[in-house]
C-alpha atoms as a PDB file:
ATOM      1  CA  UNK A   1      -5.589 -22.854   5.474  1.00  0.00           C
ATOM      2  CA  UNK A   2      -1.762 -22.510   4.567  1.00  0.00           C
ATOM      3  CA  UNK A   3      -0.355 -19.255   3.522  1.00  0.00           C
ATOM      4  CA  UNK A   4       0.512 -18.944  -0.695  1.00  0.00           C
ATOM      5  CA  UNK A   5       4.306 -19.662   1.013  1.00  0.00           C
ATOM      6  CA  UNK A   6       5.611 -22.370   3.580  1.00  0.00           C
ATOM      7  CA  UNK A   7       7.352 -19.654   5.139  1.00  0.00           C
ATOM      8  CA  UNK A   8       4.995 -17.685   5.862  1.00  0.00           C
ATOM      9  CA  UNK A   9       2.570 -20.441   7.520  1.00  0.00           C
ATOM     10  CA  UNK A  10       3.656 -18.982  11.228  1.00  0.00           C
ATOM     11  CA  UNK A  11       3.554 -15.196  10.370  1.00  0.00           C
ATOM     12  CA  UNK A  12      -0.086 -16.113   9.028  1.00  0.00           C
ATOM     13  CA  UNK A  13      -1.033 -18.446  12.282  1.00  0.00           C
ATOM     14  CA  UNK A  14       0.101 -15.424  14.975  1.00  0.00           C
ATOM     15  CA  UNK A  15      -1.527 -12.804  12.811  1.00  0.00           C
ATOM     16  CA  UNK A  16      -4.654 -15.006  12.409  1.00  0.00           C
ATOM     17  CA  UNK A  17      -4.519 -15.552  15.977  1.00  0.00           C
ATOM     18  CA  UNK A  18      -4.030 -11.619  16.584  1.00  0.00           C
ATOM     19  CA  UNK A  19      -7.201 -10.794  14.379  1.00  0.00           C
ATOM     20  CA  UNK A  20      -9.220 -13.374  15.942  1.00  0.00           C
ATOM     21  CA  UNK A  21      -9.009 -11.509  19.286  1.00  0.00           C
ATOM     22  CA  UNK A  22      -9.602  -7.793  17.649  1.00  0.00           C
ATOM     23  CA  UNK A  23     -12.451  -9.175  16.091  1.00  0.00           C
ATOM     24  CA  UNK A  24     -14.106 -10.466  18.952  1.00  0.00           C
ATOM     25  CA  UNK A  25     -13.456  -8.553  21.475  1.00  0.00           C
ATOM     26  CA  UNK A  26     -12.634  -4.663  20.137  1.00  0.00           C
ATOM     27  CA  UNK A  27     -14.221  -4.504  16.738  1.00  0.00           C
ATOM     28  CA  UNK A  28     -17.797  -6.424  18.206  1.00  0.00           C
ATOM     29  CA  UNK A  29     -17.835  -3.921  20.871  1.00  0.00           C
ATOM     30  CA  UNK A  30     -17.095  -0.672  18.627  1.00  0.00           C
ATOM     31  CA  UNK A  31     -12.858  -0.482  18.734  1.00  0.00           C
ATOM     32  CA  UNK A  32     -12.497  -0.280  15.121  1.00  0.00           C
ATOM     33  CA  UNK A  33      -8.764   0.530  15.507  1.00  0.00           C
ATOM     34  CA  UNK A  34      -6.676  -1.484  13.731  1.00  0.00           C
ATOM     35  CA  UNK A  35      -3.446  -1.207  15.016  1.00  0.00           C
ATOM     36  CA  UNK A  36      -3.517  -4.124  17.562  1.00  0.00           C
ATOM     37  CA  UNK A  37      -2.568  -6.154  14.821  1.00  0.00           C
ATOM     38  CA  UNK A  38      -0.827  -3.998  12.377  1.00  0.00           C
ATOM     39  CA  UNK A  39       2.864  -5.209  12.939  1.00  0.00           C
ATOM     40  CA  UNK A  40       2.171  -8.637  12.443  1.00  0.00           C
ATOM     41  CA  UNK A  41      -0.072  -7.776   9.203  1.00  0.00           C
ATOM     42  CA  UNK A  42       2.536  -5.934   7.940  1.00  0.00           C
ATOM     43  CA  UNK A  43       5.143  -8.706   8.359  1.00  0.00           C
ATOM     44  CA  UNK A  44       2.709 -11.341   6.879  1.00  0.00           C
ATOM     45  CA  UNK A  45       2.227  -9.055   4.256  1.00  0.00           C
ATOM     46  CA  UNK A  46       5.842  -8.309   3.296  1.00  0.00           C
ATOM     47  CA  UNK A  47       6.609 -12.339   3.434  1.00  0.00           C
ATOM     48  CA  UNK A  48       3.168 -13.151   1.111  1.00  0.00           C
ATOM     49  CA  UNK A  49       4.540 -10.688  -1.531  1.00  0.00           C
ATOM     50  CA  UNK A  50       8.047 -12.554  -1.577  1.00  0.00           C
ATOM     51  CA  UNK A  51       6.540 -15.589  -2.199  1.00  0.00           C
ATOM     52  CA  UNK A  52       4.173 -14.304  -4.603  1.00  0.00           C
ATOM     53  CA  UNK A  53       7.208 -12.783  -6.817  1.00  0.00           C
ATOM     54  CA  UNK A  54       9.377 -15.888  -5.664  1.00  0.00           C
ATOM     55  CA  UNK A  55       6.491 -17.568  -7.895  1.00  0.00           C
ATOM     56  CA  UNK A  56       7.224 -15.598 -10.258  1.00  0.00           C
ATOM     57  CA  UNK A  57       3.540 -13.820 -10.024  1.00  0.00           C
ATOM     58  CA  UNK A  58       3.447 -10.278 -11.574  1.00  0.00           C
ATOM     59  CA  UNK A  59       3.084  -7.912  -8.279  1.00  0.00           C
ATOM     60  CA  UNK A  60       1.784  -5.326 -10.590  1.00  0.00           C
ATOM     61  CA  UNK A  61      -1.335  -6.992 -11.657  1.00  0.00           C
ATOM     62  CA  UNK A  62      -1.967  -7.169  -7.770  1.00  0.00           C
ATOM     63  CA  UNK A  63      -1.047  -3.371  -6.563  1.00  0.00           C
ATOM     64  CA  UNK A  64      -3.446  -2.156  -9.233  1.00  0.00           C
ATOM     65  CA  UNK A  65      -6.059   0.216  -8.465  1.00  0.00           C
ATOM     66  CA  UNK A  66      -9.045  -0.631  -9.603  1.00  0.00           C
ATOM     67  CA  UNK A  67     -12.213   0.140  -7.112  1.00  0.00           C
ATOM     68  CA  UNK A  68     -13.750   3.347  -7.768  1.00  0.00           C
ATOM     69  CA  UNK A  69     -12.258   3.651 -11.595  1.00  0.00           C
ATOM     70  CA  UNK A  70     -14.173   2.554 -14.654  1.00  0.00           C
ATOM     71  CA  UNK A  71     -12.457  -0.392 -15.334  1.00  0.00           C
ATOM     72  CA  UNK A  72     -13.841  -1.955 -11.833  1.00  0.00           C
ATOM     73  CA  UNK A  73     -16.844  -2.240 -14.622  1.00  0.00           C
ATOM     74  CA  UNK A  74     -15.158  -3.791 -17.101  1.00  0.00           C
ATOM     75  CA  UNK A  75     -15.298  -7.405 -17.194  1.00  0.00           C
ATOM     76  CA  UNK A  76     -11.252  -9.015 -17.482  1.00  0.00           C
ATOM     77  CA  UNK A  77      -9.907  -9.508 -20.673  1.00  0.00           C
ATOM     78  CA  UNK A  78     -10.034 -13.781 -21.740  1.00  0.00           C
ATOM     79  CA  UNK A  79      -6.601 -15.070 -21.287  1.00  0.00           C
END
């Protein structure tokens, strides 16, 4: 699967890639340290929210907090 951006297609194959690994051979065997792949998530991460404002999606609506607040209840408003 292709990332939201073209751009970001190789970012999202090596950090894919990197996760792959941790999964199978740290996490499955107890290493639940994540920062074998942090650097790469955080560069997919920082390209994935340029092309979601490049599409001119509202970034706020993402970064809300909602888990653990009573509106994680509360069913979305019909648009």
């Amino acid at each position: 699967m292709n990332s939201i951006g073209p751009e970001c297609n190789e970012l999202k194959s090596k950090y894919d890639s990197c996760f792959n690994v941790w999964f199978s051979e740290r996490f499955l065997k107890g290493d639940t340290s994540d920062s074998m792949c942090k650097p790469l998530f955080v560069l997919y991460q920082e390209c994935v929210r340029k092309a979601i404002k490049d599409q001119n999606i509202n970034l706020q609506e993402i970064d809300k907090q909602v888990l653990g607040t009573d509106q994680e209840k509360t069913p979305p408003k019909p648009t």
